[in-house]
Protein backbone atom coordinates (compact mmCIF):
# COMPACT_ATOMS: atom_id res chain seq x y z
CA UNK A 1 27.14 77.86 -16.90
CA UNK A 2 29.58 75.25 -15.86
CA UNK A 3 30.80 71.90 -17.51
CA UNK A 4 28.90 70.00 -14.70
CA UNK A 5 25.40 72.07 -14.65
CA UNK A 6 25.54 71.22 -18.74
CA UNK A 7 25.82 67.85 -17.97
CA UNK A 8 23.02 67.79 -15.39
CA UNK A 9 20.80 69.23 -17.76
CA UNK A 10 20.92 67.59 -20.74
CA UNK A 11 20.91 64.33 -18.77
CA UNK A 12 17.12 65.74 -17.22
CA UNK A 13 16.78 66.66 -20.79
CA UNK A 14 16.62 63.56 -22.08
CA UNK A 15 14.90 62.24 -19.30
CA UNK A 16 12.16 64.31 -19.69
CA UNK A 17 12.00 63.31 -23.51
CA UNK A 18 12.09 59.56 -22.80
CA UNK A 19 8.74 60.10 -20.06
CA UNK A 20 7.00 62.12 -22.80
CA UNK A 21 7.57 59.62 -25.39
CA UNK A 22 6.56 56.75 -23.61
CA UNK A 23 3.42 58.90 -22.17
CA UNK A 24 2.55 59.46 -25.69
CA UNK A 25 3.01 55.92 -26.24
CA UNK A 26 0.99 55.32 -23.85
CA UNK A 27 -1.82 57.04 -24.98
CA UNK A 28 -1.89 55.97 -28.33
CA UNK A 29 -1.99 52.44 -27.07
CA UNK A 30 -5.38 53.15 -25.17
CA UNK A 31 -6.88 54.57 -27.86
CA UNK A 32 -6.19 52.08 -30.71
CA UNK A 33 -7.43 49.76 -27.88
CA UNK A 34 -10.71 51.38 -27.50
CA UNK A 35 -11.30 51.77 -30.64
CA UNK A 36 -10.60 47.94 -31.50
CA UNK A 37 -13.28 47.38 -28.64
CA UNK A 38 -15.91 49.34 -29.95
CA UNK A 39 -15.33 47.75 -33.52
CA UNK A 40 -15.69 44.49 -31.82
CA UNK A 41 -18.73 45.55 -30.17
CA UNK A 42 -20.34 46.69 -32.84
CA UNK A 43 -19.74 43.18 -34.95
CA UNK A 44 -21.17 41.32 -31.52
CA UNK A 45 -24.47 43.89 -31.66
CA UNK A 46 -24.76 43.00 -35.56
CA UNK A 47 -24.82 39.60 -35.13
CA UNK A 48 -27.25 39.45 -32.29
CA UNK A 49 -29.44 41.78 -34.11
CA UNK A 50 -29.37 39.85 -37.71
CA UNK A 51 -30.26 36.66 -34.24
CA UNK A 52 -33.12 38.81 -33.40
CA UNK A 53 -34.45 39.03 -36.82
CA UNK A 54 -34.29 35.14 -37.00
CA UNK A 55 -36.08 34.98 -33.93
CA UNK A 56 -38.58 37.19 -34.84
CA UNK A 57 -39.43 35.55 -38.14
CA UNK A 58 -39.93 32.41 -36.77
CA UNK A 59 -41.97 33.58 -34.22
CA UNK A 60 -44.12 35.17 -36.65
CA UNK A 61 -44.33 32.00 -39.02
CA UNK A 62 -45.17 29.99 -35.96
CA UNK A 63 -48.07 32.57 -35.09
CA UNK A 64 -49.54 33.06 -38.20
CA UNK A 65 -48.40 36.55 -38.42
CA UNK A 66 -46.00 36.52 -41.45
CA UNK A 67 -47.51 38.48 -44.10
CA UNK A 68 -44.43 39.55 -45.62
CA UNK A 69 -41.47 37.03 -47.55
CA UNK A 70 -39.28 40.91 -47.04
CA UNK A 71 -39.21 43.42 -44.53
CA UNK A 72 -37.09 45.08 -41.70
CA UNK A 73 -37.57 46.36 -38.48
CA UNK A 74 -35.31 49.68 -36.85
CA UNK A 75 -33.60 49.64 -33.72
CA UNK A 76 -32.23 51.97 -31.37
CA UNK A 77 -28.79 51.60 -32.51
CA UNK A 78 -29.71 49.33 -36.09
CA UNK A 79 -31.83 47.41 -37.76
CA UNK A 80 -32.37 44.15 -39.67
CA UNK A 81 -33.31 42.68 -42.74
CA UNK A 82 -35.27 39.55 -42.99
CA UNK A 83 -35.85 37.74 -46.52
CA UNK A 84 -37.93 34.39 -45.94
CA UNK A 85 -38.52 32.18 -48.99
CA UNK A 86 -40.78 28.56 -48.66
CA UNK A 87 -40.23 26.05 -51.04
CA UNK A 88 -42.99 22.60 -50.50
CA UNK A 89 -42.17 21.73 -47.06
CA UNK A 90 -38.81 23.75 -46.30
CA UNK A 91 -38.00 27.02 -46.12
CA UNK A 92 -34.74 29.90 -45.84
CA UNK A 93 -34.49 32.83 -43.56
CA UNK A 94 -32.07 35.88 -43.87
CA UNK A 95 -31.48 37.94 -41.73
CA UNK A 96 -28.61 40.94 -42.42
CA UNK A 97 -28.42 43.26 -39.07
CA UNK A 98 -27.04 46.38 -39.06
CA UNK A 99 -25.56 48.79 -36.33
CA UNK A 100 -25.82 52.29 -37.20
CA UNK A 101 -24.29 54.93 -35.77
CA UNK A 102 -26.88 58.28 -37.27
CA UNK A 103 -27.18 57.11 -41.37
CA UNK A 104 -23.70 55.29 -41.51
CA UNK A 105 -23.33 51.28 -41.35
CA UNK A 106 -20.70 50.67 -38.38
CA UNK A 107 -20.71 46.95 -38.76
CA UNK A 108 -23.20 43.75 -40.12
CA UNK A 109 -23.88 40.23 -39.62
CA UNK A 110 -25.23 38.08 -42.41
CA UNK A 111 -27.29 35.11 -41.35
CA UNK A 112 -29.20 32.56 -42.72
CA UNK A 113 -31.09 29.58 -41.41
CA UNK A 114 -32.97 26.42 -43.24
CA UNK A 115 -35.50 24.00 -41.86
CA UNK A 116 -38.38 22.16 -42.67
CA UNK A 117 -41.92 22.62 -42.20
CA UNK A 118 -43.92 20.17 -40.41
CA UNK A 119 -47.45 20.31 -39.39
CA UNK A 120 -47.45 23.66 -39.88
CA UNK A 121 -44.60 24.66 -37.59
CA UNK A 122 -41.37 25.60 -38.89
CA UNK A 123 -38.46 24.11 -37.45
CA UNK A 124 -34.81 25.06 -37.99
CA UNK A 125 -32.57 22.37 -39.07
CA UNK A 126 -29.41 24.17 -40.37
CA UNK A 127 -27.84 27.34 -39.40
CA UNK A 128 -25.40 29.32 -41.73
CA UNK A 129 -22.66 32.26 -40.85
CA UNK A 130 -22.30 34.20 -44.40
């Protein structure tokens, strides 16, 4: 092998290392990205579950059908906890959902809402993010 053909190859070489570097580079990228997209879709799912558990308690103080101050209902994909408490004419909902993926917590949402009761209808009047 010749001066020149030495040349030629080490520059294609190091050509080839550069594309496989920033290949690699590439790849890596996508999957920290998708995996920083699930994570944020699981935190949105746990915070409109621990939403659905709100909705559901009030809906169920507003029927009658609360029997319960703690209990919590499974989802596909999670589940939330609902604590009420009543207190003369206001009362406190919690509501802690949970996305599971099998028996492992992926992400939560702790919420909590106040209001008063009036006529016998409860009506939020403050909403807290914890």
């Amino acid at each position: 092998m010749n001066k020149t053909n030495g040349g030629i190859l080490i520059t294609v070489l190091v050509i080839f290392m550069i594309i496989s570097l920033m290949i690699t580079l590439l790849f890596s990228t996508i999957v920290y990205i998708q995996r920083r997209a699930m994570h944020q879709i699981h935190e949105i799912d746990a915070r409109l579950i621990s939403e659905a558990g709100i909705d559901e308690a009030m809906f169920k103080l507003n029927s009658g059908q609360m029997i319960y101050y703690e209990y919590e209902e499974l989802f596909s994909n999670g589940k939330f906890e609902i604590k009420f408490s009543e207190f003369e004419n206001t009362f406190t909902i919690e509501s802690i959902g949970t996305v599971l993926r099998g028996k492992n917590h992926v992400a939560f949402h702790h919420a909590k809402v106040k209001g008063l009761i009036k006529n016998n209808k409860y009506i939020i009047s403050e909403y807290e993010k914890l």
